[in-house]
Protein backbone atom coordinates (compact mmCIF):
# COMPACT_ATOMS: atom_id res chain seq x y z
CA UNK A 1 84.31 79.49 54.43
CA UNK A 2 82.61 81.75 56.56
CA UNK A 3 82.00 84.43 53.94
CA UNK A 4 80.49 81.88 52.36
CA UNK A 5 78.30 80.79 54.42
CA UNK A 6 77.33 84.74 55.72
CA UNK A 7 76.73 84.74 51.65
CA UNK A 8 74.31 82.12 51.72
CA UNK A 9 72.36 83.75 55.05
CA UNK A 10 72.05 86.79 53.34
CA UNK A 11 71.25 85.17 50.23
CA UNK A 12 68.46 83.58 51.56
CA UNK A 13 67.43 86.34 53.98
CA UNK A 14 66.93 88.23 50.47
CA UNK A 15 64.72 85.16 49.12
CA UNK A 16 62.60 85.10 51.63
CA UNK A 17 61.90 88.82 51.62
CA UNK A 18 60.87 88.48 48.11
CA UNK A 19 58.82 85.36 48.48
CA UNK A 20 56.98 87.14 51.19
CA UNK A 21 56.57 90.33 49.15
CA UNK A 22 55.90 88.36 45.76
CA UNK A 23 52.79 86.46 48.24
CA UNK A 24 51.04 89.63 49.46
CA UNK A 25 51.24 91.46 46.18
CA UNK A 26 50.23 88.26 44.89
CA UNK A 27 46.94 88.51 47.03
CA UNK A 28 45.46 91.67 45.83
CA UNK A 29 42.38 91.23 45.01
CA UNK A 30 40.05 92.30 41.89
CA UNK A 31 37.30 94.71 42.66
CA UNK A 32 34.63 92.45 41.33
CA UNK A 33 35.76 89.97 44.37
CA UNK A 34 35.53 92.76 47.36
CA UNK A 35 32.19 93.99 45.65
CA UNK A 36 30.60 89.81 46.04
CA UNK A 37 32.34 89.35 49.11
CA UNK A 38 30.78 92.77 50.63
CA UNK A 39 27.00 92.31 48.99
CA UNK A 40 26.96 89.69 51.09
CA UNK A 41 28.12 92.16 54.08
CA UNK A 42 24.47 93.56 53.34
CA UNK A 43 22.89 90.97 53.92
CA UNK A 44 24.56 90.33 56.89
CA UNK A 45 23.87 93.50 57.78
CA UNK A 46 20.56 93.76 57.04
CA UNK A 47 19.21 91.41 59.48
CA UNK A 48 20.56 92.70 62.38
CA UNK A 49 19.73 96.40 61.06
CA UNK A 50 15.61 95.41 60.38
CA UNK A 51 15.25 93.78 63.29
CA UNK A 52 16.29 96.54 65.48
CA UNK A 53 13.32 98.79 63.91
CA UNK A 54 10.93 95.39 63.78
CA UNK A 55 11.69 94.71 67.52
CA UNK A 56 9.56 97.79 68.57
CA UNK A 57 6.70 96.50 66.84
CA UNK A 58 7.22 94.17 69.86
CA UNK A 59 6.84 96.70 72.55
CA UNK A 60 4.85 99.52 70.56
CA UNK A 61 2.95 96.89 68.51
CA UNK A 62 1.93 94.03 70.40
CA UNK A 63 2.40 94.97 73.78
CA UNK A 64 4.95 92.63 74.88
CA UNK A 65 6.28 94.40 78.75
CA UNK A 66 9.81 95.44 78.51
CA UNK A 67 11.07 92.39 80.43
CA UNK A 68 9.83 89.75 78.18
CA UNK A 69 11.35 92.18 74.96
CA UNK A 70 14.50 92.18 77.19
CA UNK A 71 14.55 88.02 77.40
CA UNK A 72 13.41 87.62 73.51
CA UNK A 73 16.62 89.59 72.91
CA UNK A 74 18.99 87.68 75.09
CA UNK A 75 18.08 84.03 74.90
CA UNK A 76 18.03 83.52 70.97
CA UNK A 77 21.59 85.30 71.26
CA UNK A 78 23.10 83.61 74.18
CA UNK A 79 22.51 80.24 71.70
CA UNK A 80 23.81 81.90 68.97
CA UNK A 81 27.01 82.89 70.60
CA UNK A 82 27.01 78.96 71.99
CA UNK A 83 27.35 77.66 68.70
CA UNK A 84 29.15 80.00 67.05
CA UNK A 85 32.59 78.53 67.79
CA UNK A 86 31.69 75.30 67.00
CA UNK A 87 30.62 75.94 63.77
CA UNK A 88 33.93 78.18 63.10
CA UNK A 89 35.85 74.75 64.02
CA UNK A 90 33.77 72.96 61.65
CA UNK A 91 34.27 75.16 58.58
CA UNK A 92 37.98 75.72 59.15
CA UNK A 93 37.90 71.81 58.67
CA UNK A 94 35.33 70.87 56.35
CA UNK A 95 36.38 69.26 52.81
CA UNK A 96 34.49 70.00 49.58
CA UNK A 97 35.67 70.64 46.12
CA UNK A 98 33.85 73.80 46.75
CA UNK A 99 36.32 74.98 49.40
CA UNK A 100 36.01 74.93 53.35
CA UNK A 101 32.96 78.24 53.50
CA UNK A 102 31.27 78.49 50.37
CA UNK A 103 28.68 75.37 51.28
CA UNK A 104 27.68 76.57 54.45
CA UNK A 105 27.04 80.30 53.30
CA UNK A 106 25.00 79.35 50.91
CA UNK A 107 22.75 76.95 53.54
CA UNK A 108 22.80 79.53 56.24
CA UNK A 109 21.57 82.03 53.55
CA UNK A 110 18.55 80.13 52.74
CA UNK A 111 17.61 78.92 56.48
CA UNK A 112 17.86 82.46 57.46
CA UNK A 113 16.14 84.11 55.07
CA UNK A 114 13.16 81.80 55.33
CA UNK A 115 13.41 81.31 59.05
CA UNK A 116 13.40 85.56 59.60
CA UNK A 117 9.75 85.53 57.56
CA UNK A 118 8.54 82.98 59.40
CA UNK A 119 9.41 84.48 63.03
CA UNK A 120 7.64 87.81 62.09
CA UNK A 121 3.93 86.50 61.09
CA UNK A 122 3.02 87.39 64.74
CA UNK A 123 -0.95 88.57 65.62
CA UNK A 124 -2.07 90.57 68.79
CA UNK A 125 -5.35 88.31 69.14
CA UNK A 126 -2.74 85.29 69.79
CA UNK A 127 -2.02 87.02 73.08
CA UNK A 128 1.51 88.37 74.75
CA UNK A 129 2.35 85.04 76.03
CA UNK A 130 2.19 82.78 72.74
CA UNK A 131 3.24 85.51 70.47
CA UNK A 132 6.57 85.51 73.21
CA UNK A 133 7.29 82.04 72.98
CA UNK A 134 6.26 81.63 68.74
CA UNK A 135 9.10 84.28 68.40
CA UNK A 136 11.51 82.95 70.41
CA UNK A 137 11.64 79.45 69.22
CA UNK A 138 11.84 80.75 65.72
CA UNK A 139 14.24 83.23 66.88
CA UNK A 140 16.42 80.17 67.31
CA UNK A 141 15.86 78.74 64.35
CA UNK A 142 17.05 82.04 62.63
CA UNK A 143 19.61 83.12 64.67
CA UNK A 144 21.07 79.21 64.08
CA UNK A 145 21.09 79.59 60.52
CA UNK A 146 22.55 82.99 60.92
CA UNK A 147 25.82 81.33 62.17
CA UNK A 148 25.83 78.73 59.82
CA UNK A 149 26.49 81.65 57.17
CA UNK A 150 28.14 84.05 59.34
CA UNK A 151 30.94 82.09 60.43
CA UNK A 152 32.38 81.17 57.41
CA UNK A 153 31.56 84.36 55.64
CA UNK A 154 33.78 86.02 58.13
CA UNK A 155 36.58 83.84 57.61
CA UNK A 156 36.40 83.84 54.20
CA UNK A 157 37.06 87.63 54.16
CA UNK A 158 40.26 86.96 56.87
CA UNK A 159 41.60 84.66 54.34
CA UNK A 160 41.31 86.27 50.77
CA UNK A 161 44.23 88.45 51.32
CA UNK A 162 47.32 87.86 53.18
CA UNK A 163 48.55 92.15 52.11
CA UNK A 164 48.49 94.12 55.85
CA UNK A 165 46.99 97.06 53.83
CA UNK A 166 44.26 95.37 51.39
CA UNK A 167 42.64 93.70 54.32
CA UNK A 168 41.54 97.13 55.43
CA UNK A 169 40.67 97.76 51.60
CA UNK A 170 38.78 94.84 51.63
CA UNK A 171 36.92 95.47 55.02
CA UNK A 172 36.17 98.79 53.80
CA UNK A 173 34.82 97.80 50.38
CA UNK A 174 32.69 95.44 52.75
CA UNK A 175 31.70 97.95 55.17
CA UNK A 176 30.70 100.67 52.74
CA UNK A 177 28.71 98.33 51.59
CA UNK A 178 26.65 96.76 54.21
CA UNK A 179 26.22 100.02 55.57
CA UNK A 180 23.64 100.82 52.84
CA UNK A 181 21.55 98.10 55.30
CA UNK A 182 21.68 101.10 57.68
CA UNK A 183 20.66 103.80 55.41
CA UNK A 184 17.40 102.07 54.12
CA UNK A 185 16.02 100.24 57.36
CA UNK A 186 15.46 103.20 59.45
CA UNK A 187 12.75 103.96 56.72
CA UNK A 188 10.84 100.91 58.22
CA UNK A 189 9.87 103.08 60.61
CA UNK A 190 7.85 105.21 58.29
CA UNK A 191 6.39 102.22 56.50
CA UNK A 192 5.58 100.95 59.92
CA UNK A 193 3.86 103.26 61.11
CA UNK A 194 1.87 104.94 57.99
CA UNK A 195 -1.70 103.86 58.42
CA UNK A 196 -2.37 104.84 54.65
CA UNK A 197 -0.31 101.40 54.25
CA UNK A 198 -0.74 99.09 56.74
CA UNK A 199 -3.75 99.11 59.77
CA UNK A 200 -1.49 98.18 62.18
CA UNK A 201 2.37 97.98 62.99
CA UNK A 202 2.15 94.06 63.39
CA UNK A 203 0.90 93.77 59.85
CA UNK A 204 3.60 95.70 58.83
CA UNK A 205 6.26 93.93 60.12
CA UNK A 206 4.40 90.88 58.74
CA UNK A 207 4.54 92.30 54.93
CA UNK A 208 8.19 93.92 55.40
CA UNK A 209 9.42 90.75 56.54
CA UNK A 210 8.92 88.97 53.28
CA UNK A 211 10.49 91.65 51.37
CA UNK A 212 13.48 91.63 54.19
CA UNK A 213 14.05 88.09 54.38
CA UNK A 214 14.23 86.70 51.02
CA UNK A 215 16.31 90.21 49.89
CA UNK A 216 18.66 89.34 52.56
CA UNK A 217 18.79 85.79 51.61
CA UNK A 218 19.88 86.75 47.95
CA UNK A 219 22.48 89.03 49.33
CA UNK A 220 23.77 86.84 51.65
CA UNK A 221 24.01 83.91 48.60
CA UNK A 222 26.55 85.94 46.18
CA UNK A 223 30.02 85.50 48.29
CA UNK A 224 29.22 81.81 48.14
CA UNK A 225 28.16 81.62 44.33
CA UNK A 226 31.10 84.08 43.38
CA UNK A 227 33.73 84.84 45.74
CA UNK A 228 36.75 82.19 44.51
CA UNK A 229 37.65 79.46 46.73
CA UNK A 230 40.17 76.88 46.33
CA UNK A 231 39.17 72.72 47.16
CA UNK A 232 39.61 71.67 50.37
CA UNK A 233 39.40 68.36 49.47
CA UNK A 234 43.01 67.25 49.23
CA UNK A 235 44.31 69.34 52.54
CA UNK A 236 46.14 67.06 55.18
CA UNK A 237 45.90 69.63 56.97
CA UNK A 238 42.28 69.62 58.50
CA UNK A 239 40.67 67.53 60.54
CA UNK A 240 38.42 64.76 60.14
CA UNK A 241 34.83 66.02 61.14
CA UNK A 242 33.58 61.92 61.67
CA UNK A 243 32.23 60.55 64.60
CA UNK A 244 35.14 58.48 65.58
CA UNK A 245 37.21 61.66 65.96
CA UNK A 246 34.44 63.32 67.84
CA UNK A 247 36.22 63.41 71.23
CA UNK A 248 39.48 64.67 69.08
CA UNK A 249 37.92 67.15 67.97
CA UNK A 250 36.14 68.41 71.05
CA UNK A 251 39.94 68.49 72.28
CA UNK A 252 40.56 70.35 69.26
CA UNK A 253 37.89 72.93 69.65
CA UNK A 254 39.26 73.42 73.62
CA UNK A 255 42.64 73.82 72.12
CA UNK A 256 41.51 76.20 69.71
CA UNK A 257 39.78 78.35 72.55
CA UNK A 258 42.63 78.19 74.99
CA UNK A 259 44.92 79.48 71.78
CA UNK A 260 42.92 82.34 70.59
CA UNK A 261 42.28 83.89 74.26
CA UNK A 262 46.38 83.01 75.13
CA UNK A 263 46.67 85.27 71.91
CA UNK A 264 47.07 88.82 73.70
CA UNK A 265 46.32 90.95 70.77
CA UNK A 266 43.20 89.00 70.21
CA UNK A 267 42.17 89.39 73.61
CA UNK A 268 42.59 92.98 73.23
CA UNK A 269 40.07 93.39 69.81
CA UNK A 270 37.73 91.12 71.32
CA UNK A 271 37.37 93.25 74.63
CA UNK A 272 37.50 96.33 73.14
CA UNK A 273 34.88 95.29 70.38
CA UNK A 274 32.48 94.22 73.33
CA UNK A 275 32.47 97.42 74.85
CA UNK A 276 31.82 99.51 72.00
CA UNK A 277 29.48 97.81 69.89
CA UNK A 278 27.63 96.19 73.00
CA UNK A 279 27.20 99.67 75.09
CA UNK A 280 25.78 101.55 71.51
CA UNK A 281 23.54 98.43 71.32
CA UNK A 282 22.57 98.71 74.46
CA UNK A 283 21.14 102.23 73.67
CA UNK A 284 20.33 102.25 69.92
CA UNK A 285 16.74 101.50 70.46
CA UNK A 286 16.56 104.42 72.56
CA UNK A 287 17.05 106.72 69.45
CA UNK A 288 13.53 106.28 68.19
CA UNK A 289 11.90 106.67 71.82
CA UNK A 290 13.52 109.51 72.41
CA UNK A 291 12.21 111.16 69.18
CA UNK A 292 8.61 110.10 69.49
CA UNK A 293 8.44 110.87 73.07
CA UNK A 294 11.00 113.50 74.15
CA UNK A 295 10.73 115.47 70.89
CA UNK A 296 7.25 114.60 69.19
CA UNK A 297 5.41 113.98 73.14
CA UNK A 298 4.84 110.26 72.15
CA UNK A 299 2.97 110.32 68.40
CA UNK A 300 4.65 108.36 66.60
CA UNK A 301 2.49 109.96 63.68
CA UNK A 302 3.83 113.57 64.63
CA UNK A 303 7.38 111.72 64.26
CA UNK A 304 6.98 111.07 61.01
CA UNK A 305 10.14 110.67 59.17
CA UNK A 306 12.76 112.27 61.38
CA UNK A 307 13.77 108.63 63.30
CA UNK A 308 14.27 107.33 59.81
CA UNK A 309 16.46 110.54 58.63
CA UNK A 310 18.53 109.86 62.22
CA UNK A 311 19.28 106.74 60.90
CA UNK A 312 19.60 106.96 57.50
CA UNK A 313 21.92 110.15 58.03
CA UNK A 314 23.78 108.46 60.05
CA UNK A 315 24.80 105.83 58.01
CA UNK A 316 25.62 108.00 55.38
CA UNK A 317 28.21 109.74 57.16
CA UNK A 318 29.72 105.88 57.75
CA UNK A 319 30.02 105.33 54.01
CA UNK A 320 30.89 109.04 52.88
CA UNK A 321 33.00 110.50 55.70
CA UNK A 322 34.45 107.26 58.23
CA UNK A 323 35.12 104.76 55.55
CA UNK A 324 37.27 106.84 53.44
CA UNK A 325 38.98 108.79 56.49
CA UNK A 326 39.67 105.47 58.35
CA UNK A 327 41.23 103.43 55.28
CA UNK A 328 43.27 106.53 54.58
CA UNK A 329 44.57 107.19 57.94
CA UNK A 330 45.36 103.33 58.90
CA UNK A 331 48.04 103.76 55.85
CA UNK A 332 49.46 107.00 57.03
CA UNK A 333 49.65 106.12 61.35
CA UNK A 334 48.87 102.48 61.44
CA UNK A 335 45.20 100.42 62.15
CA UNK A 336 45.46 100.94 66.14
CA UNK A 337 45.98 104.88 66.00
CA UNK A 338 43.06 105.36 63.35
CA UNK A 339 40.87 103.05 66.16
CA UNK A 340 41.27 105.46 68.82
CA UNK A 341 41.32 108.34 67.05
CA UNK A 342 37.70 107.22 65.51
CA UNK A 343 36.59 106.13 69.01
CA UNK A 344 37.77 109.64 70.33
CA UNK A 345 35.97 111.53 67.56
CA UNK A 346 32.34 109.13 68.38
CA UNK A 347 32.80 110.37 72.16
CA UNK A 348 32.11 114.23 70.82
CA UNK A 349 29.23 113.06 69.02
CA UNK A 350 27.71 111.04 72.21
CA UNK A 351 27.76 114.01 74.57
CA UNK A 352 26.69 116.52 71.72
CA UNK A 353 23.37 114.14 71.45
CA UNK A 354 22.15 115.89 75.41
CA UNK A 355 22.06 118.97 73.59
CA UNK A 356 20.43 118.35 70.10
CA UNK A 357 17.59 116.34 71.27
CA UNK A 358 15.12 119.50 71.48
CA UNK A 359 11.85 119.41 71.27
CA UNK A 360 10.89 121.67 68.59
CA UNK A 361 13.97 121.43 66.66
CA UNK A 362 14.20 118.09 64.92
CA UNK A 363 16.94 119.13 62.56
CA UNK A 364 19.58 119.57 65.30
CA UNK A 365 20.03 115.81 66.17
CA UNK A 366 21.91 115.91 62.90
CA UNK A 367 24.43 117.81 64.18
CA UNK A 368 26.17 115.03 66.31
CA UNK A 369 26.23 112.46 63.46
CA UNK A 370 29.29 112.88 61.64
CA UNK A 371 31.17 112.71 64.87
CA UNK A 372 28.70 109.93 66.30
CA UNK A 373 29.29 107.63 62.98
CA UNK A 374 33.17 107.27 63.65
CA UNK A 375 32.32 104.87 66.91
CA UNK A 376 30.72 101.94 64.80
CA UNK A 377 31.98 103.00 61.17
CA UNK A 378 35.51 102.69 62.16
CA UNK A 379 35.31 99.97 64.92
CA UNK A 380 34.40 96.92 62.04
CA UNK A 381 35.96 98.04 59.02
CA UNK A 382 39.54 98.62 61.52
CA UNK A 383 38.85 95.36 63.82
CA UNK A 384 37.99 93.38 60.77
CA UNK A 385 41.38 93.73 59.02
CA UNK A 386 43.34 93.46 62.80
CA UNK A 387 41.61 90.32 63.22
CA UNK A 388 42.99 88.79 59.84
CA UNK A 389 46.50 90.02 61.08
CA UNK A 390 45.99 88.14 64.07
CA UNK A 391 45.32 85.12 62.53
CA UNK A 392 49.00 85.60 60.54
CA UNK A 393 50.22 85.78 64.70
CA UNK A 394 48.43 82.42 65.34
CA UNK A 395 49.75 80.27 62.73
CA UNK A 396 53.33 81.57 63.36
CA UNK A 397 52.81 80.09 67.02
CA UNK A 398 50.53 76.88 66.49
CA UNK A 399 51.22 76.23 62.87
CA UNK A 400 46.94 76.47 61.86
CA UNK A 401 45.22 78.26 59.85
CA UNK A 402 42.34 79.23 61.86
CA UNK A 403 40.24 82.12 60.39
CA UNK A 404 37.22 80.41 61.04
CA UNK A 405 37.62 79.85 64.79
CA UNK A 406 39.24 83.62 65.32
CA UNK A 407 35.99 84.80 63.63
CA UNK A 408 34.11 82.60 65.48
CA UNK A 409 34.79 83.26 68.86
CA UNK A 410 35.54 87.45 67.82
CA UNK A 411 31.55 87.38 66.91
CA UNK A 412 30.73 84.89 69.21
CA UNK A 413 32.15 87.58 72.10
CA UNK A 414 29.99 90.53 70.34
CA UNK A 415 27.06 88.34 70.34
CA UNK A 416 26.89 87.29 73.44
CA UNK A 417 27.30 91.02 74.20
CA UNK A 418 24.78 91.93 72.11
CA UNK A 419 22.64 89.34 74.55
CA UNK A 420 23.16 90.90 77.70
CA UNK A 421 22.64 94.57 76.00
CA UNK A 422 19.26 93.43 74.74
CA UNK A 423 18.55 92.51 78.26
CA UNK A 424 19.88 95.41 79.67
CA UNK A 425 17.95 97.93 76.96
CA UNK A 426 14.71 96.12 78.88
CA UNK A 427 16.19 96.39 82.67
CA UNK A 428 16.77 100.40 82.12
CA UNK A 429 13.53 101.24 80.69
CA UNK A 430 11.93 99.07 83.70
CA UNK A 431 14.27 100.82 86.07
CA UNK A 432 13.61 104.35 84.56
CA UNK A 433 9.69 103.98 84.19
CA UNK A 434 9.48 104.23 80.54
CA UNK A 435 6.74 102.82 78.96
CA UNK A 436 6.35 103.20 75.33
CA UNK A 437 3.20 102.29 74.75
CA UNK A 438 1.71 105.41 77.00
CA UNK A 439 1.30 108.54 75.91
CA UNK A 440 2.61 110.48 78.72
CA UNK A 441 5.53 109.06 80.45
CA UNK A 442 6.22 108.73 84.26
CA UNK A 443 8.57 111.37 85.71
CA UNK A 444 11.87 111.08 84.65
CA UNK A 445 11.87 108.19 82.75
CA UNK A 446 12.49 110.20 79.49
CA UNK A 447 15.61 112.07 80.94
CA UNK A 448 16.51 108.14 82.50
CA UNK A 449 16.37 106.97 78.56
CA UNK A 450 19.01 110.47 77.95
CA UNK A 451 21.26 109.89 80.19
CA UNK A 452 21.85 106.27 79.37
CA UNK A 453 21.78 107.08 75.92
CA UNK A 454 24.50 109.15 76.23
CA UNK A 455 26.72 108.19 79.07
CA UNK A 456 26.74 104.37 78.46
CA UNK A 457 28.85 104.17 75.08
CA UNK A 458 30.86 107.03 76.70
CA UNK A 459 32.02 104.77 79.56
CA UNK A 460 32.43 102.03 77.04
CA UNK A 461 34.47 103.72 74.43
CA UNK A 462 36.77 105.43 77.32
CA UNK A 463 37.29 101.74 78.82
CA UNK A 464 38.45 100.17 74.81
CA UNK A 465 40.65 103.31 74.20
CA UNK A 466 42.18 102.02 77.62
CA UNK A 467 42.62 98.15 76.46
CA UNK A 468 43.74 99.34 72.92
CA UNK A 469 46.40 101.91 74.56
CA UNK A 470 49.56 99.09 74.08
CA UNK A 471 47.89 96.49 70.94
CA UNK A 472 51.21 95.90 69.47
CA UNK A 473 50.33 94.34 65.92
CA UNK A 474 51.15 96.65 63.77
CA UNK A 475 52.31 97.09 60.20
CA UNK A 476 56.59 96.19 60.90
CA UNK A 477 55.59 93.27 63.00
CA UNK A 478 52.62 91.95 61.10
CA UNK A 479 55.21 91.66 58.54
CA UNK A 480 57.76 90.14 60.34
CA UNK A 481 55.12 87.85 61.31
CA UNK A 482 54.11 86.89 57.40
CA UNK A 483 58.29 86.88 56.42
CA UNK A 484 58.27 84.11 58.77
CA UNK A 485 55.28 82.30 57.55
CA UNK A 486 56.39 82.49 54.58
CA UNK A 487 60.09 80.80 55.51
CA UNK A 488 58.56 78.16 57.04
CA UNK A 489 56.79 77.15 53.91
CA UNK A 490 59.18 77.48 51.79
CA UNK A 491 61.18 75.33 54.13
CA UNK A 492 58.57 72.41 53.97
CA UNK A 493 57.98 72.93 50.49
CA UNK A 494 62.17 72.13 49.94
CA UNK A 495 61.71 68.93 52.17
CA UNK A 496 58.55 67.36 50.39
């Protein structure tokens, strides 16, 4: 009797390791599927990429004061990052026969393509003050539409794959990608800033934003015309998004918080996200001042191309050199080793930036990029994929599927980041003197600009190394994690 029954344990122990196998070889995906889902990665991309070169046309072209540039980047985020979880509760509990994402994506892909044309048709003889407050109410209006297709495009990626490894493919096929967003907006700059095209930079940005938003829009439509997603209409699992379960679901939406931040791992990506991304954000404007006035003495003319080739460069090395090297070294010594490896590697090409900034010598701030690309290159296409694991973790413990929300509040933390860096970009050029709109500079401000340039992300890639020392997700217990899952369905499945 009791060999029997050991029998039967081991029997089913066997079963479920199949099932479990059968289910994530089962979720591989076709190539045609991680190309739509990452076109739309460009588009996503995109946006945030041309409006870091558009937003000097604020400063440089219009002549908004540092602090105002500093608010028109933090308020239209701070609302952004407000709504962001709600609308990742929403579509992890909206019915359609299209599926729970798709119709959102393809709304927020129209509102914020139209929305990001509209915000640019700015003109100096409007004066500081109403061109301030035209752009930041429609700065609202875009950045609102941006999370009504970035929300569920994230989750949709998190949940298209349930394989440890092809959610890295598939966050790599979506970063290489959207980092071609990266390689051509830094060429904005030239377009910008060639008279032979436009007579001024704020007619520039006025043309390019046509262009920019409705080519965004299209790339942001395709996961939601083509990526496959099954009904939700049927699922007893979701709740009802009605006005008599309004206070439910507000209870549901706290619950949701108070699970993904009790979620250590979570906790971990989302901190150690916020400090890379937010203290590189906090700089990248820099790039360009410091190569029109450090290297070219403030003519943007004498400039010419080389702040485009910084950029574009750089982003090259992302899709050519981190993207490859990251996918293949999370198989070999697991996702949280490649992280601080990459993080480790971007620290070299920080400190080598003091020395390659030389007047005179353009071509040396090249030097620092392949190392300088592993910081951002492997933070999304790694933290992407850990995030999907962790929502495997979460419906183990609470018994949800909650891509939407993890996504949701993981953006909404490097948002609201990306706020307060905005902010801060304005509060160190006002504390350092810089002025970018004069053509010799105030003592010190330029070396203020290179020093935070290059000891900010330092201090913020040292402190996520720290946090991401002990993350203990990793390939045997994700597993584990998915062999239970994957028991506990088949359990309910045998009681229905």
């Amino acid at each position: 009797m009791n060999t029997d029954t050991k029998s039967t344990a081991e029997l089913d122990a066997i079963a479920v390791k199949a099932a479990a196998k059968e289910y994530a070889t089962g979720n591989r995906l076709p190539m045609g599927q991680k190309i739509a889902y990452g076109i739309g990665q460009l588009g996503n991309s995109m946006f945030p990429a041309a409006l870091g070169v558009f937003m000097v046309v604020l400063v440089q072209g219009l002549g908004m004061p540092p602090v105002l540039w500093g608010i028109v980047f933090f308020l239209p985020r701070v609302w952004d990052a407000i709504i962001d979880p709600i609308m990742g509760f929403i579509t992890d509990n909206y019915r359609s026969r299209w599926g729970r994402r798709k119709p959102f994506i393809l709304f927020g892909a129209v509102m914020s393509g139209v929305s990001f044309v509209a915000m640019w048709q700015l003109h100096p003889e409007n004066g500081v003050m109403y061109n301030f407050w035209y752009f930041t109410v429609l700065s609202l209006v875009f950045y609102t539409g941006l999370t009504i297709f970035g929300a569920p495009y994230v989750a949709m990626g998190y949940e298209m794959s349930t394989d440890f490894h092809e959610r890295t493919r598939l966050m790599a096929v979506s970063q290489w990608i959207g980092q071609w967003a990266w390689v051509i907006c830094p060429w904005f700059w030239v377009l910008i800033y060639d008279p032979k095209l436009f007579p001024a930079p704020d007619a520039a940005a006025r043309s390019l934003a046509l262009w920019v938003g409705l080519g965004c829009m299209v790339f942001a439509l395709v996961p939601g015309l083509f990526v496959d997603s099954p009904s939700s209409l049927d699922d007893p699992s979701l709740k009802k998004l009605d006005r008599a379960n309004f206070k439910e679901n507000i209870g549901n939406l706290l619950q949701g918080f108070k699970d993904s931040f009790a979620n250590k791992p979570f906790r971990k990506l989302c901190m150690a996200t916020f400090l890379v991304f937010n203290t590189f954000n906090c700089i990248a404007a820099f790039s360009f001042f410091i190569i029109v006035h450090h290297m070219f003495h403030g003519d943007p003319g004498a400039a010419g191309k080389w702040p485009a080739w910084n950029g574009s460069i750089g982003a090259l090395c992302t899709c050519f050199l981190v993207i490859p090297a990251i996918t293949m070294l999370s198989r070999k010594i697991g996702k949280k080793n490649s992280f601080i490896i990459s993080q480790a590697i971007s620290i070299i090409g920080y400190g080598l930036f003091w020395w390659c900034f030389i007047p005179g010598k353009p071509a040396l701030m090249f030097i620092p990029l392949p190392f300088f690309a592993f910081g951002i290159g492997g933070l999304f296409t790694l933290m992407m994929s850990m995030t999907a694991d962790v929502c495997d973790l979460d419906e183990l413990n609470t018994g949800a599927r909650r891509e939407g929300t993890f996504g949701a509040i993981y953006w909404w933390m490097v948002k609201f980041g990306l706020a307060f860096a905005g902010l801060f970009s304005g509060v160190v050029m006002n504390l350092v003197h810089f002025d970018a709109n004069a053509s010799v500079q105030a003592p010190g401000a330029i070396t203020g600009i290179r020093i935070a340039y290059t000891v900010l992300p330092i201090l913020g890639t040292l402190l996520a190394i720290a946090i991401m020392w002990n993350y203990d997700l990793s390939e045997e217990k994700s597993k584990e994690v998915r062999m239970k899952i994957e028991e506990r369905r088949r359990l309910a499945t045998a009681k229905a």
